[in-house]
Structure formats: structure tokens, C-alpha cells
C-alpha atoms as a PDB file:
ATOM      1  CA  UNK A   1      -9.726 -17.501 -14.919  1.00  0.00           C
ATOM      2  CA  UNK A   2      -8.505 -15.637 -11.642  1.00  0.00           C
ATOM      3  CA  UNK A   3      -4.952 -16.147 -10.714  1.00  0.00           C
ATOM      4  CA  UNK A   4      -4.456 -16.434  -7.041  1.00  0.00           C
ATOM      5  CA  UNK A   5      -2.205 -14.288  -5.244  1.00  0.00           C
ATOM      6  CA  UNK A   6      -0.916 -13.824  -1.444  1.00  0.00           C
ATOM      7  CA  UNK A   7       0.125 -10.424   0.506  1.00  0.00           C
ATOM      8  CA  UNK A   8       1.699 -10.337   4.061  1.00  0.00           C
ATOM      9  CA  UNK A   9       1.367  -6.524   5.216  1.00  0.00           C
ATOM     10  CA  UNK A  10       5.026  -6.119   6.840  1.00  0.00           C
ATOM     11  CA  UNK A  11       4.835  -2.723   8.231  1.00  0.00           C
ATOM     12  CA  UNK A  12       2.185  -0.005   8.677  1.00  0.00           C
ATOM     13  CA  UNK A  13       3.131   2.882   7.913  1.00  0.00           C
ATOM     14  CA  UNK A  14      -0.170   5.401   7.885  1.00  0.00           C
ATOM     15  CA  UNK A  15      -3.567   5.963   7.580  1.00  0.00           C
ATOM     16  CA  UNK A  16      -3.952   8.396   4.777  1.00  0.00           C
ATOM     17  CA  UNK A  17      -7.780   9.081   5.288  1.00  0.00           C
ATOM     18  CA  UNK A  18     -10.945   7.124   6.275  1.00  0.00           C
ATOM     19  CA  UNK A  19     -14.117   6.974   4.514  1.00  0.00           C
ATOM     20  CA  UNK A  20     -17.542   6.794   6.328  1.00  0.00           C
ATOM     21  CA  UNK A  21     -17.542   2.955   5.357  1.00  0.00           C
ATOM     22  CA  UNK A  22     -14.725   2.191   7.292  1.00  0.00           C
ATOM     23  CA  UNK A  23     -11.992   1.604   4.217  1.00  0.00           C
ATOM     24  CA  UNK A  24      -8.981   3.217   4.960  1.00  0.00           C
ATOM     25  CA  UNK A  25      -6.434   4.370   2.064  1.00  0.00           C
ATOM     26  CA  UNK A  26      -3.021   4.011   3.381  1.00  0.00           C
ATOM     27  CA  UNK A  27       0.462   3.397   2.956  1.00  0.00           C
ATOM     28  CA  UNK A  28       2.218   0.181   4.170  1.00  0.00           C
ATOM     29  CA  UNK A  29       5.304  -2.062   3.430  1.00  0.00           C
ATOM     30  CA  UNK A  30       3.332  -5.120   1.734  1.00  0.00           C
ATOM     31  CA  UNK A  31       5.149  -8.321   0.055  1.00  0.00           C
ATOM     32  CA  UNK A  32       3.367  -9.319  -2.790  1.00  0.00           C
ATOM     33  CA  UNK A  33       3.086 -13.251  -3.680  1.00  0.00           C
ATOM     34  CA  UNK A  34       6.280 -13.995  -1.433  1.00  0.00           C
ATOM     35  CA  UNK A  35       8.863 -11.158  -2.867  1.00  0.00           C
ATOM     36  CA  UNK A  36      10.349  -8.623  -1.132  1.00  0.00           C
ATOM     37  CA  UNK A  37       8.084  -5.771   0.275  1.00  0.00           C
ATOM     38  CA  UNK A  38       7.591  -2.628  -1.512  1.00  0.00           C
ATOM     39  CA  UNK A  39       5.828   0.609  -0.470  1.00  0.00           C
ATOM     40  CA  UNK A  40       2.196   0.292  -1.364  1.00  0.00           C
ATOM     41  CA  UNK A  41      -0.732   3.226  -1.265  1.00  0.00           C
ATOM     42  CA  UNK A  42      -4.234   1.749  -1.366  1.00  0.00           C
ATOM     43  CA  UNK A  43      -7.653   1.521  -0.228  1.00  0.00           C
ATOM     44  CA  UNK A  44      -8.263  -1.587   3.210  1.00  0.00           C
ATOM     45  CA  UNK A  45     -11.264  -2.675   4.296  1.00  0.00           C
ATOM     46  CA  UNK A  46     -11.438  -2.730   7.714  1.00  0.00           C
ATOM     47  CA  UNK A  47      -9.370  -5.827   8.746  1.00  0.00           C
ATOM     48  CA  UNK A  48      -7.248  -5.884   6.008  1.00  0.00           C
ATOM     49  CA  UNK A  49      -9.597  -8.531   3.770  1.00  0.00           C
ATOM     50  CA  UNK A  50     -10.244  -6.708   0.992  1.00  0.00           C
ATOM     51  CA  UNK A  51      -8.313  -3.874  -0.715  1.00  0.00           C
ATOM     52  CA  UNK A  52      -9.104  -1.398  -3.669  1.00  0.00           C
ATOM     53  CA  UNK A  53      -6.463  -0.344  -6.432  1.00  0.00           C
ATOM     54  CA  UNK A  54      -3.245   0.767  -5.247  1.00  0.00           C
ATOM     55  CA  UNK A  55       0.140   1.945  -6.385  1.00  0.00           C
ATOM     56  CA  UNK A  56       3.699  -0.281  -5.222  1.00  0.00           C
ATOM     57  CA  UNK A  57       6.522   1.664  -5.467  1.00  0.00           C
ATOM     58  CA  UNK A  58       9.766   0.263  -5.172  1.00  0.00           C
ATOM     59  CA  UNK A  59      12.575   1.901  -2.252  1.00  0.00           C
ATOM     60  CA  UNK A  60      14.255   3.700  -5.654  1.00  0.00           C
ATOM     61  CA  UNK A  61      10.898   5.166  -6.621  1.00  0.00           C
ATOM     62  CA  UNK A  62       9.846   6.011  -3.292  1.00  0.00           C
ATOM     63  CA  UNK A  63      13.025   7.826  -2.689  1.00  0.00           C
ATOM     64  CA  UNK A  64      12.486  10.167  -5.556  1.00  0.00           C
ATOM     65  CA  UNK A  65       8.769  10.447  -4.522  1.00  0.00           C
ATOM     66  CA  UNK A  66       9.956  11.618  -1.259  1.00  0.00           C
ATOM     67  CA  UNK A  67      12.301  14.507  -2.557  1.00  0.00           C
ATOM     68  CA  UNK A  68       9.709  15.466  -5.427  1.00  0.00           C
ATOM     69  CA  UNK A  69       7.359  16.166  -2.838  1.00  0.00           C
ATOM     70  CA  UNK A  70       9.768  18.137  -0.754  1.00  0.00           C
ATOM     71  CA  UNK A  71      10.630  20.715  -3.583  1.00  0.00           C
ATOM     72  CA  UNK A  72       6.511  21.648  -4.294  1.00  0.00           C
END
């Protein structure tokens, strides 16, 4: 059984890289299923219709993501 979901991209944020298909990976605010938008790296088709794996990351996590990657 698939369980359907929804996801409204709220912000773009940026393109991370492009591959010679045209999928993008990149990092966006994205609601998931109506909640409140979290900070989401993944792989877009082209318009948005179909997406790879990703990671969401909540503002807490993204936070310390931020200043880990500051002190490499």
C-alpha cells in the first residue's frame, strides 16, 4: 500500500549542483503533509515533480549544522 503525501516548497534556498539529466540537488524550506516547513536537501526533477531521497532538518538542527560547518 502507498500512503499519500503532499509538499508545498515555501522557499528556495539553492541549487547545490546539477546533473546532466537536469535533477538538481538542493536545499529549500519544504512543508511536508501540511506541517510547518523544515530545511530539506534533496535531489528535483526539473519542475519540481519528482524528487530523490533527501534529508529535513529542523531550524534547531540546522543551526548546529551551520556552526559545525563553520569550525572545519
Amino acid at each position: 500500500m502507498v500512503k499519500e503525501f503532499s509538499y508545498e516548497i515555501v522557499e528556495e534556498i539553492a541549487v547545490l549542483s546539477e546533473n546532466p539529466k537536469g535533477w538538481r540537488k538542493e536545499l529549500n524550506l519544504v512543508s511536508w503533509n501540511g506541517r510547518p516547513p523544515k530545511f530539506d536537501i534533496r535531489d528535483w526533477a526539473p519542475e519540481h515533480e519528482k524528487m530523490g531521497k533527501g534529508v529535513t532538518l529542523t531550524n534547531e538542527e540546522f543551526e548546529l549544522l551551520q556552526k559545525t560547518i563553520k569550525t572545519m
